[in-house]
PDB file of N, CA and C in Angstrom:
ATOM      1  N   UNK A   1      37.664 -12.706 -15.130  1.00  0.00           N
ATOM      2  CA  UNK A   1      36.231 -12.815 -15.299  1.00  0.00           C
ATOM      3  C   UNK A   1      35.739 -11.591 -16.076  1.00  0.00           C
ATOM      4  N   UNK A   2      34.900 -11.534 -17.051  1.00  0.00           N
ATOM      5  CA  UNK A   2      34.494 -10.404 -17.880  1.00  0.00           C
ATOM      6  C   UNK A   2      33.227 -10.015 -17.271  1.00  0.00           C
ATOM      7  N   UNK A   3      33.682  -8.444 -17.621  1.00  0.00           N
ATOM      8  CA  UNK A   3      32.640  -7.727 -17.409  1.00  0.00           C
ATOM      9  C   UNK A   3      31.510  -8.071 -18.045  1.00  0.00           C
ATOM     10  N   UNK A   4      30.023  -7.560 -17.356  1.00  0.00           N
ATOM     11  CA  UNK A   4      28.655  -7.783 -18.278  1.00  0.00           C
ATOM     12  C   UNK A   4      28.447  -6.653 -19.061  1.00  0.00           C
ATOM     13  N   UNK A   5      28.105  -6.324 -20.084  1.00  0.00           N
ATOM     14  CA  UNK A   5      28.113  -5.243 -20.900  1.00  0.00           C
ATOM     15  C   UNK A   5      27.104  -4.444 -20.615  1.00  0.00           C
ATOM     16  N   UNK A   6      27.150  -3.229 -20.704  1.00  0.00           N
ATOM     17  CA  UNK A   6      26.132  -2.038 -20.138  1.00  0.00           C
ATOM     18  C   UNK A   6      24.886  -2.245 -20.837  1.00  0.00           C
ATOM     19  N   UNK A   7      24.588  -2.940 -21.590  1.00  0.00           N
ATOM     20  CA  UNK A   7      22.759  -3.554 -22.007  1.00  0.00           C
ATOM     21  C   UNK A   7      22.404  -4.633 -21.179  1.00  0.00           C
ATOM     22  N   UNK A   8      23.515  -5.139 -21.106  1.00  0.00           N
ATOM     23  CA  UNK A   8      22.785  -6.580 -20.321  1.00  0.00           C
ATOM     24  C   UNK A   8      22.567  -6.110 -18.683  1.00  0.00           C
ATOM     25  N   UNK A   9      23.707  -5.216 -18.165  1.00  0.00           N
ATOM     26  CA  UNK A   9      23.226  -4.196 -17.032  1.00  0.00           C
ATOM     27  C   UNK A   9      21.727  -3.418 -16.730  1.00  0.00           C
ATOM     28  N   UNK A  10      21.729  -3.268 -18.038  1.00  0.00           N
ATOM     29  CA  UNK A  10      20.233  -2.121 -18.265  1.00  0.00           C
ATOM     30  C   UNK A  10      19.067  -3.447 -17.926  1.00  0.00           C
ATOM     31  N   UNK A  11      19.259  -4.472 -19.040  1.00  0.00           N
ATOM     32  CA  UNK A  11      18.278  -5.322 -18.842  1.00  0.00           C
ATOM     33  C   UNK A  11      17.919  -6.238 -17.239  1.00  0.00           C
ATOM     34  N   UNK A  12      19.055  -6.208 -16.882  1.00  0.00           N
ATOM     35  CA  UNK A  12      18.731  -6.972 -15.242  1.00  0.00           C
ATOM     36  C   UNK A  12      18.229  -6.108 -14.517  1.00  0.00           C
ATOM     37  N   UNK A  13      18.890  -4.817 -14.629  1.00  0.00           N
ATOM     38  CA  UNK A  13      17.185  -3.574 -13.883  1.00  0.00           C
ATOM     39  C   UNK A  13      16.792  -3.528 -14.028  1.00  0.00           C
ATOM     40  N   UNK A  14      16.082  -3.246 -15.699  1.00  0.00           N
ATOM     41  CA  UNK A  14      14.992  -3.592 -15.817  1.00  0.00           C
ATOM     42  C   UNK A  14      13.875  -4.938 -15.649  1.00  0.00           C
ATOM     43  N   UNK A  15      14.478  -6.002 -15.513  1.00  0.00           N
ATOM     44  CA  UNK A  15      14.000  -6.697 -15.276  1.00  0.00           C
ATOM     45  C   UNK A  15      13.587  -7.192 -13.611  1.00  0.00           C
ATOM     46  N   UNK A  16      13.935  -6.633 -12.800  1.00  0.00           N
ATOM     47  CA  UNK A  16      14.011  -6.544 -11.312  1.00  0.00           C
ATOM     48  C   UNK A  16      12.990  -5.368 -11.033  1.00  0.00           C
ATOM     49  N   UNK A  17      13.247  -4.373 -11.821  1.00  0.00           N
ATOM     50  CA  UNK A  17      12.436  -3.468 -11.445  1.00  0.00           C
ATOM     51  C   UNK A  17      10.996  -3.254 -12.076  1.00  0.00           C
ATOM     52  N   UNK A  18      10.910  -4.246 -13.208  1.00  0.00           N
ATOM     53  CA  UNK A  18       9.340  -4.829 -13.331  1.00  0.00           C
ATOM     54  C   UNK A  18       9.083  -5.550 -12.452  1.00  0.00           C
ATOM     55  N   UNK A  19       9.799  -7.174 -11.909  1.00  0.00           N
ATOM     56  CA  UNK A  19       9.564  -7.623 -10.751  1.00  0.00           C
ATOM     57  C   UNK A  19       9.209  -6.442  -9.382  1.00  0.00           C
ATOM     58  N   UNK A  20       9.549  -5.871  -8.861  1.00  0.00           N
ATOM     59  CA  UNK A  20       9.624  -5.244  -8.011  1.00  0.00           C
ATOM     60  C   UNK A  20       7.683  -4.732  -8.312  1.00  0.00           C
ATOM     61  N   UNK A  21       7.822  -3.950  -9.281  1.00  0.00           N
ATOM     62  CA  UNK A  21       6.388  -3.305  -9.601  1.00  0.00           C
ATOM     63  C   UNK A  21       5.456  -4.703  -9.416  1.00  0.00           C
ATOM     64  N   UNK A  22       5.435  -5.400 -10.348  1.00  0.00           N
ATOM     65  CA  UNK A  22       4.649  -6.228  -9.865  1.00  0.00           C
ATOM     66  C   UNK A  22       4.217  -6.672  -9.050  1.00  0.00           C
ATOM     67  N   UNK A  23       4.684  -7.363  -8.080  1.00  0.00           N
ATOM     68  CA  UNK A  23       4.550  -8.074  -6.696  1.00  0.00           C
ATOM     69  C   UNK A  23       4.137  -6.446  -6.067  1.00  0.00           C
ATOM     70  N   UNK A  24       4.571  -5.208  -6.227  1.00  0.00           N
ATOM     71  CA  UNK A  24       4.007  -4.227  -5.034  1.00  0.00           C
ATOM     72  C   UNK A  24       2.583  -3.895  -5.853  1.00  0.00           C
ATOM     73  N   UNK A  25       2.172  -4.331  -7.056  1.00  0.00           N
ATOM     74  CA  UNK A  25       0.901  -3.863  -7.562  1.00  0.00           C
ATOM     75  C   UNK A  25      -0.088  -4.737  -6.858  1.00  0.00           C
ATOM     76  N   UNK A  26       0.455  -6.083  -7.436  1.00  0.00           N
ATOM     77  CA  UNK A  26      -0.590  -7.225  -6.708  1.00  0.00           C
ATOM     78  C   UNK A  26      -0.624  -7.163  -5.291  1.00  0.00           C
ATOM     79  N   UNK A  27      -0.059  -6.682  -4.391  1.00  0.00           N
ATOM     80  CA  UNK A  27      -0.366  -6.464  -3.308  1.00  0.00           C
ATOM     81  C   UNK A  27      -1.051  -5.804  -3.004  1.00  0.00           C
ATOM     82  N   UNK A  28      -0.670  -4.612  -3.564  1.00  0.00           N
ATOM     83  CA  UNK A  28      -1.910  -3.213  -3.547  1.00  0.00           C
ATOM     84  C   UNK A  28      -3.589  -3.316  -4.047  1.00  0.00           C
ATOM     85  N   UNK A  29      -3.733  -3.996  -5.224  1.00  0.00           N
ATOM     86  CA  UNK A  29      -5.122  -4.452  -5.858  1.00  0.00           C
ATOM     87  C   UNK A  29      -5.559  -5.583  -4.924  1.00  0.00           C
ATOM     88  N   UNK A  30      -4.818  -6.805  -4.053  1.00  0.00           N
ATOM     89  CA  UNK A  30      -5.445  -7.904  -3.596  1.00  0.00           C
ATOM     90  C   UNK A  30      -6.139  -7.422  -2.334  1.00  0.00           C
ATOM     91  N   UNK A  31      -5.915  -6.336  -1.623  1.00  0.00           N
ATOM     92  CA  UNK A  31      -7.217  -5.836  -0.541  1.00  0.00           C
ATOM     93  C   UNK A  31      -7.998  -5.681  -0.776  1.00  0.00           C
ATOM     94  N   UNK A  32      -9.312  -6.083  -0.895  1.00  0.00           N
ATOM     95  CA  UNK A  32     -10.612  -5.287  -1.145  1.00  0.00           C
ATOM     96  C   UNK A  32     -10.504  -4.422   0.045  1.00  0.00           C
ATOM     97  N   UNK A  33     -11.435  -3.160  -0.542  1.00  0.00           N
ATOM     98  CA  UNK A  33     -11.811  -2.014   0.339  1.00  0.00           C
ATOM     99  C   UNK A  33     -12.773  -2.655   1.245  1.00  0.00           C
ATOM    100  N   UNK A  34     -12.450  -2.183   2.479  1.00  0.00           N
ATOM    101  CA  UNK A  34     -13.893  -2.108   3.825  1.00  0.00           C
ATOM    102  C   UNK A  34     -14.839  -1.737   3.220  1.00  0.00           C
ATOM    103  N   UNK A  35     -16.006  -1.921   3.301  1.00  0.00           N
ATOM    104  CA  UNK A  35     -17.481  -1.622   3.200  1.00  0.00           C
ATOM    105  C   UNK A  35     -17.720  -0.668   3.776  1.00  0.00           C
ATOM    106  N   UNK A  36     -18.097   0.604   3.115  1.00  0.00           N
ATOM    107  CA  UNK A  36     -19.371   1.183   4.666  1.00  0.00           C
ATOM    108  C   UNK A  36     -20.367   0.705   5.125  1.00  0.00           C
ATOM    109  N   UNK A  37     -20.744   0.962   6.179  1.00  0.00           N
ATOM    110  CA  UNK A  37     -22.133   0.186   7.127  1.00  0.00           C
ATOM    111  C   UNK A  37     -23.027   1.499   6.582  1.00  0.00           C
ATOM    112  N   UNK A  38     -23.885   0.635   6.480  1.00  0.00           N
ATOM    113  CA  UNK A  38     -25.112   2.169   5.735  1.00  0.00           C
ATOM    114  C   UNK A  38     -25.153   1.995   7.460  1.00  0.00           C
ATOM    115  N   UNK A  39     -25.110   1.672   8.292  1.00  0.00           N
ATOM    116  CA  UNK A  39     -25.808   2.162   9.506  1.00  0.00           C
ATOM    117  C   UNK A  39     -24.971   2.994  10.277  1.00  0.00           C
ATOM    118  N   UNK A  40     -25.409   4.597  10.606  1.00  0.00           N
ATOM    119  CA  UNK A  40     -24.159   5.171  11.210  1.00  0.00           C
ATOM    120  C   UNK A  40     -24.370   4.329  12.944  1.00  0.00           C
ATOM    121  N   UNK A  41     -23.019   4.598  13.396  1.00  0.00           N
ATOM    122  CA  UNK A  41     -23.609   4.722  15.160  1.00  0.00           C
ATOM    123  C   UNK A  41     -23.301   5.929  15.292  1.00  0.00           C
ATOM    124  N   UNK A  42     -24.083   6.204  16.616  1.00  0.00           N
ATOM    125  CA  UNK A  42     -24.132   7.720  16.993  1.00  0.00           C
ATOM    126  C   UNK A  42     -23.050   8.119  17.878  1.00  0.00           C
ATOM    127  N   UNK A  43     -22.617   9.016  18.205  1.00  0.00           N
ATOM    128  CA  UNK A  43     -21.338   8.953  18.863  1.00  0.00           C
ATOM    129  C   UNK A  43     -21.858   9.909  20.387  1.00  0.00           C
ATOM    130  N   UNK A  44     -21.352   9.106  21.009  1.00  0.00           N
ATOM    131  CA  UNK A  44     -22.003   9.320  22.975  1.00  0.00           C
ATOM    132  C   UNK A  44     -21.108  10.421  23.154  1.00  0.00           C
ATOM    133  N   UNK A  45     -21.307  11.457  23.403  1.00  0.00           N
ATOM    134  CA  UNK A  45     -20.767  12.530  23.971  1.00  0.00           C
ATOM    135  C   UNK A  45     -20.995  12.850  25.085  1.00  0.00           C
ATOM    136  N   UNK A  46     -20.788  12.900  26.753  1.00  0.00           N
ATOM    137  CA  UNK A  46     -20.353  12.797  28.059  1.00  0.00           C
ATOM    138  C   UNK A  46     -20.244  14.375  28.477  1.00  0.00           C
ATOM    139  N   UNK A  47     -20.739  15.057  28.741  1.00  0.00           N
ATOM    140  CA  UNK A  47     -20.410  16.769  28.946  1.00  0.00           C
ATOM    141  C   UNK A  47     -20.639  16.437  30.333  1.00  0.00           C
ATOM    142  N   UNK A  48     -19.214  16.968  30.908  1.00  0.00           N
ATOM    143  CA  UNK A  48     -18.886  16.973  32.187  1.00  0.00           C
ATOM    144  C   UNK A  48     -19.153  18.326  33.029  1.00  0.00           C
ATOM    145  N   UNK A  49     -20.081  18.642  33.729  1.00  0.00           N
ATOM    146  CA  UNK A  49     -20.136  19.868  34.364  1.00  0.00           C
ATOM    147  C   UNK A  49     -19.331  20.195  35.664  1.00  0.00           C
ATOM    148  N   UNK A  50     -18.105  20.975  35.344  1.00  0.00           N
ATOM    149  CA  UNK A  50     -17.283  20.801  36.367  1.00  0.00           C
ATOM    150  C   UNK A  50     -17.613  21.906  37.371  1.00  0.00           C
ATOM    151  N   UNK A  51     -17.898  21.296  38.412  1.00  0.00           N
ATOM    152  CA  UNK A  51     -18.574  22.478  39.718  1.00  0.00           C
ATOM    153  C   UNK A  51     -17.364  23.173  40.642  1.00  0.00           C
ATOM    154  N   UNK A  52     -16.680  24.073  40.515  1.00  0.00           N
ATOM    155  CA  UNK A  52     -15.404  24.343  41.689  1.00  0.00           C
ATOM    156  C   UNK A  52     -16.122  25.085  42.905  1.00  0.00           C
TER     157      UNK A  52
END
């Protein structure tokens, strides 16, 4: 069985490793970002007065 020649080597990485980029780009761009809430909430803070 013959070897594949060291271009056609080059080209199947490269070609896998555009695949690869791709599919991890479109994954990355298809989230839209969360929104901020223009409304803050306030955050309850509890101060415990510890009596010994």
């Amino acid at each position: 069985m013959p070897q594949m020649m060291p271009m056609e080597w080059t080209l199947l990485y490269l070609t896998f490793l555009a695949t690869f980029l791709m599919f991890n780009i479109m994954n990355y761009f298809a989230q839209l970002p969360n929104k901020q809430s223009k409304t803050k909430e306030s955050i309850n803070i509890h101060k415990t007065n510890w009596k010994w």
